[in-house]
Protein backbone atom coordinates (compact mmCIF):
# COMPACT_ATOMS: atom_id res chain seq x y z
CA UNK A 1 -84.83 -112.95 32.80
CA UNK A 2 -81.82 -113.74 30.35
CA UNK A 3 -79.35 -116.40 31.13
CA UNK A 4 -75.71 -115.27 31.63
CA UNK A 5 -73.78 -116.14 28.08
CA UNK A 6 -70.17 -115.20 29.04
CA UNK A 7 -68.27 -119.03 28.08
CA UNK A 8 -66.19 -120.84 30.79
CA UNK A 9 -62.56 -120.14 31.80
CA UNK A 10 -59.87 -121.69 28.95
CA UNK A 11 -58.03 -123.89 31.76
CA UNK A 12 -59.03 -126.22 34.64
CA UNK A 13 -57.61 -123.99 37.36
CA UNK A 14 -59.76 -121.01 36.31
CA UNK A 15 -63.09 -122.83 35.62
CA UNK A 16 -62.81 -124.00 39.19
CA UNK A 17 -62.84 -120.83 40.87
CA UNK A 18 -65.32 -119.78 38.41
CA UNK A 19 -67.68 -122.85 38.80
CA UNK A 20 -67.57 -122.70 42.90
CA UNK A 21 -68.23 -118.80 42.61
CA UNK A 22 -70.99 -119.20 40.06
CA UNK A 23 -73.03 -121.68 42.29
CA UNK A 24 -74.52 -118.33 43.62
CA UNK A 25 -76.20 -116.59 40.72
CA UNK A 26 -77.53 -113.42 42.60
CA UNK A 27 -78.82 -111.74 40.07
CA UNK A 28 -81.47 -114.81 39.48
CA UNK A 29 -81.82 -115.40 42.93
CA UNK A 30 -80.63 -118.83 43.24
CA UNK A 31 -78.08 -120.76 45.27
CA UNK A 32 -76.59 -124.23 44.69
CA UNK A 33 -75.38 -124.09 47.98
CA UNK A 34 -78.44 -122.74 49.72
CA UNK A 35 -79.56 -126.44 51.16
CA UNK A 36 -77.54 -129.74 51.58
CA UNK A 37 -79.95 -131.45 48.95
CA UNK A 38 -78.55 -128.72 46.03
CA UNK A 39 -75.50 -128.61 47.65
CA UNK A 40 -75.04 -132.42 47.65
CA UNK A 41 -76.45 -132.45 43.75
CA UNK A 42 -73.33 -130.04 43.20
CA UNK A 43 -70.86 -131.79 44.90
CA UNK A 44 -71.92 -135.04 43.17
CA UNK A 45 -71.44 -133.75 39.94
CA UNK A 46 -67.86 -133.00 40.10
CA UNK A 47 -66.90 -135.66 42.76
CA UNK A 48 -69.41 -138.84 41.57
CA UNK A 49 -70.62 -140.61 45.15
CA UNK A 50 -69.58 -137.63 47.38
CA UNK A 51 -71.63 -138.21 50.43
CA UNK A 52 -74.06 -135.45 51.38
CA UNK A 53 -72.54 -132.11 53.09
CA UNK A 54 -73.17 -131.16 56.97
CA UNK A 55 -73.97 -128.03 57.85
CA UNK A 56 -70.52 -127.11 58.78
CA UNK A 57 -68.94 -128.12 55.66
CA UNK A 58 -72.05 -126.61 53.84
CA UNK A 59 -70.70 -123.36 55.80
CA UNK A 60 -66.87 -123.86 54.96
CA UNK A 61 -67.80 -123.95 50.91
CA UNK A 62 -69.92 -121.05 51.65
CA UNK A 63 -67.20 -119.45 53.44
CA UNK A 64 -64.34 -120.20 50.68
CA UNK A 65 -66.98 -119.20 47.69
CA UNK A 66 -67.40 -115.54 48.93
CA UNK A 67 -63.75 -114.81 50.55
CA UNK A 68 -62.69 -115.77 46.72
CA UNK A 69 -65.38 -113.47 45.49
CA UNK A 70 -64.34 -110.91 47.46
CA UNK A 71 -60.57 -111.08 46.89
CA UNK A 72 -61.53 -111.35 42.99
CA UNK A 73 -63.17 -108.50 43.78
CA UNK A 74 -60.11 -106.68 45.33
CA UNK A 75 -57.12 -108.41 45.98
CA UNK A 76 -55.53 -105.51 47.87
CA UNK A 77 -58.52 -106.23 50.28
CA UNK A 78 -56.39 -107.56 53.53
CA UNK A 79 -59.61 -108.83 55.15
CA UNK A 80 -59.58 -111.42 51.61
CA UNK A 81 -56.31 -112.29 51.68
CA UNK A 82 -56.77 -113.03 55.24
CA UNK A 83 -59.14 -115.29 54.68
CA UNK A 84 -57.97 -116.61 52.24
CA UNK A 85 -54.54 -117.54 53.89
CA UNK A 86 -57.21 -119.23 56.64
CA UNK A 87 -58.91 -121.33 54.44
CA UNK A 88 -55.71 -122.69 52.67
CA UNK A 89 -54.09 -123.99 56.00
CA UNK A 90 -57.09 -125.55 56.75
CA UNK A 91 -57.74 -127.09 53.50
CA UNK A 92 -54.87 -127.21 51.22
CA UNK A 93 -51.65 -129.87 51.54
CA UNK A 94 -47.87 -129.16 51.40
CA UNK A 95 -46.68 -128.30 47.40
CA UNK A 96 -46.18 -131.74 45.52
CA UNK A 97 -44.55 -131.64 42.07
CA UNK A 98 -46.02 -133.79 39.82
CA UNK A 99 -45.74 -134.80 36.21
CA UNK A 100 -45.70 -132.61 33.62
CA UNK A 101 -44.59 -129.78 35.78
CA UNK A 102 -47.41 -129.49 37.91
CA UNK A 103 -47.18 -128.31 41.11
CA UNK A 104 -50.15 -129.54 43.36
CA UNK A 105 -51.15 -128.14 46.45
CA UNK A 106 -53.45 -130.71 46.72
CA UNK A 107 -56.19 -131.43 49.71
CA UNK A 108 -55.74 -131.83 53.37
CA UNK A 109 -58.13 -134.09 55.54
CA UNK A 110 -62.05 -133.61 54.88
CA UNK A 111 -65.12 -134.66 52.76
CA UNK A 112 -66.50 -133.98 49.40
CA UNK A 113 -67.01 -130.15 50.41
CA UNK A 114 -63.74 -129.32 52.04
CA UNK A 115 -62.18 -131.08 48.45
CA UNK A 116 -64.39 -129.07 46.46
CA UNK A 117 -62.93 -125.43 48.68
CA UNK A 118 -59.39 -127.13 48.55
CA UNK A 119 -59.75 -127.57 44.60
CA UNK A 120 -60.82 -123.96 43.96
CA UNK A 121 -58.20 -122.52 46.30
CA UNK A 122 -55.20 -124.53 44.67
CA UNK A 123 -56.87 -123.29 41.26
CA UNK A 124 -56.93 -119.80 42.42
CA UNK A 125 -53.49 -120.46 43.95
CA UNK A 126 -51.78 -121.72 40.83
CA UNK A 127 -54.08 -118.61 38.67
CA UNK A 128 -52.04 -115.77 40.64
CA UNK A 129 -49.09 -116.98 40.66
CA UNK A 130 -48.59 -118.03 36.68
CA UNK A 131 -50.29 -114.42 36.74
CA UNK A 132 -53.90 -115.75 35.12
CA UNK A 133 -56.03 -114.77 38.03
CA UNK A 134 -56.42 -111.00 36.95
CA UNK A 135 -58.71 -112.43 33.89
CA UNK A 136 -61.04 -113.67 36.47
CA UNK A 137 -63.42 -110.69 37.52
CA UNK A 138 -66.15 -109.70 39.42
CA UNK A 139 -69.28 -108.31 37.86
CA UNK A 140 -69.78 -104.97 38.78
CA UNK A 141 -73.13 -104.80 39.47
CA UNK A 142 -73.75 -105.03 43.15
CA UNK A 143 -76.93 -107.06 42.88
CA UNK A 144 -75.05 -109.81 40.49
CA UNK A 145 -71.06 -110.13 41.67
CA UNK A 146 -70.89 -113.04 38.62
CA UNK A 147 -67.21 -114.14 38.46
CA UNK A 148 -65.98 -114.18 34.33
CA UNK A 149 -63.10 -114.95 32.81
CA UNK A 150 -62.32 -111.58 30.49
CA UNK A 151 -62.03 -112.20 27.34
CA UNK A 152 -61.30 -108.63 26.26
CA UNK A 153 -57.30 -107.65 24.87
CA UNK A 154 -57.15 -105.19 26.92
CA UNK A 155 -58.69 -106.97 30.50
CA UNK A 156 -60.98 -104.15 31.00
CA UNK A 157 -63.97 -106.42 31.08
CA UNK A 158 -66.37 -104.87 33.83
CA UNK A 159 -69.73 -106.46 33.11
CA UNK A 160 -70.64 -110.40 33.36
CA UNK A 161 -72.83 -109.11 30.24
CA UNK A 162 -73.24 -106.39 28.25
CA UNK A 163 -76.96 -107.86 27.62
CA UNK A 164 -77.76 -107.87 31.57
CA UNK A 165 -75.69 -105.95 33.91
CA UNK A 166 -73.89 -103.53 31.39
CA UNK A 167 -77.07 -102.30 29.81
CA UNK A 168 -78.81 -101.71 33.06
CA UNK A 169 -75.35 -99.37 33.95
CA UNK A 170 -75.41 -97.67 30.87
CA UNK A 171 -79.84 -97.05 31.06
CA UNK A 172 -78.41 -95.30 34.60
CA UNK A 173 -76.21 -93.58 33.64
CA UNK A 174 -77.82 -92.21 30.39
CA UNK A 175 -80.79 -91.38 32.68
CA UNK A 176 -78.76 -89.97 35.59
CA UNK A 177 -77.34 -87.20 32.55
CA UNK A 178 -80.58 -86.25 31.10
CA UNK A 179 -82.45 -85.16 34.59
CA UNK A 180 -82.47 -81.40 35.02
């Protein structure tokens, strides 16, 4: 099966989102987040000594990696922005400014997990409102749901690759035309 080629986000706020959303690869069948072990490998790579995840923050990540797919996927979906608005209480501090005029949103009380949520929420947070977020999609493939950054001028980027998921749509749809 081919590999997904689309390159990382340009910015730090972006490639989080991205890289939490991405630890699900549906299409392939795999999920970094499936078990504490993979979960803890994860978390260990972006947080060096994070202690291994409990079930119930193993469930929060879980929890914050699809409400962000889904409101990537629509953000007029209420139910996402819901959610959303849950997990950031929970997770995210009061706005600190900081140098270089950043504004950090920082983490709230919680382990290597809950930082990892509160990192992709403040990323996602600071994406919609310098208005970045709407070059962060969803592949629209229901069997894949990738997360890309869209490269394309216009933003109209629909498929986490033309090689995979766009091909497949256009081999329906050409065949879907030529039955009688």
């Amino acid at each position: 099966m081919a590999a997904y080629t689309r390159p990382p986000a340009p910015d730090a706020d972006l490639r989080r989102v991205e890289e939490l959303c991405n630890t699900a690869a549906f299409l392939h069948g795999t999920d970094a987040l499936a078990e504490a072990g993979s979960a803890a490998a994860w978390l260990a790579a972006r947080s060096p000594g994070a202690p291994r995840p409990d079930e119930a923050e193993l469930a929060l990540l879980v929890a914050v990696r699809e409400d962000v797919r889904a409101y990537l996927a629509d953000p007029h979906d209420a139910g996402a922005r819901a959610a959303l608005t849950r997990h950031a209480r929970g997770l995210l501090g009061p706005p600190r400014w900081e140098g270089a005029g950043q504004v950090g949103l920082g983490a709230g009380a919680g382990g290597a997990a809950a930082a990892a949520a509160a990192r992709a929420l403040e990323g996602l947070a600071h994406a919609d409102l310098t208005g970045r977020r709407a070059r962060l999609k969803v592949c629209r493939a229901p069997e894949c749901r990738y997360v890309f950054y869209d490269r394309s001028p216009a933003n109209n980027g629909a498929w986490c690759s033309m090689e995979i998921c766009g091909a497949r749509h256009k081999m329906r749809s050409y065949r879907t035309r030529r039955r009688p």
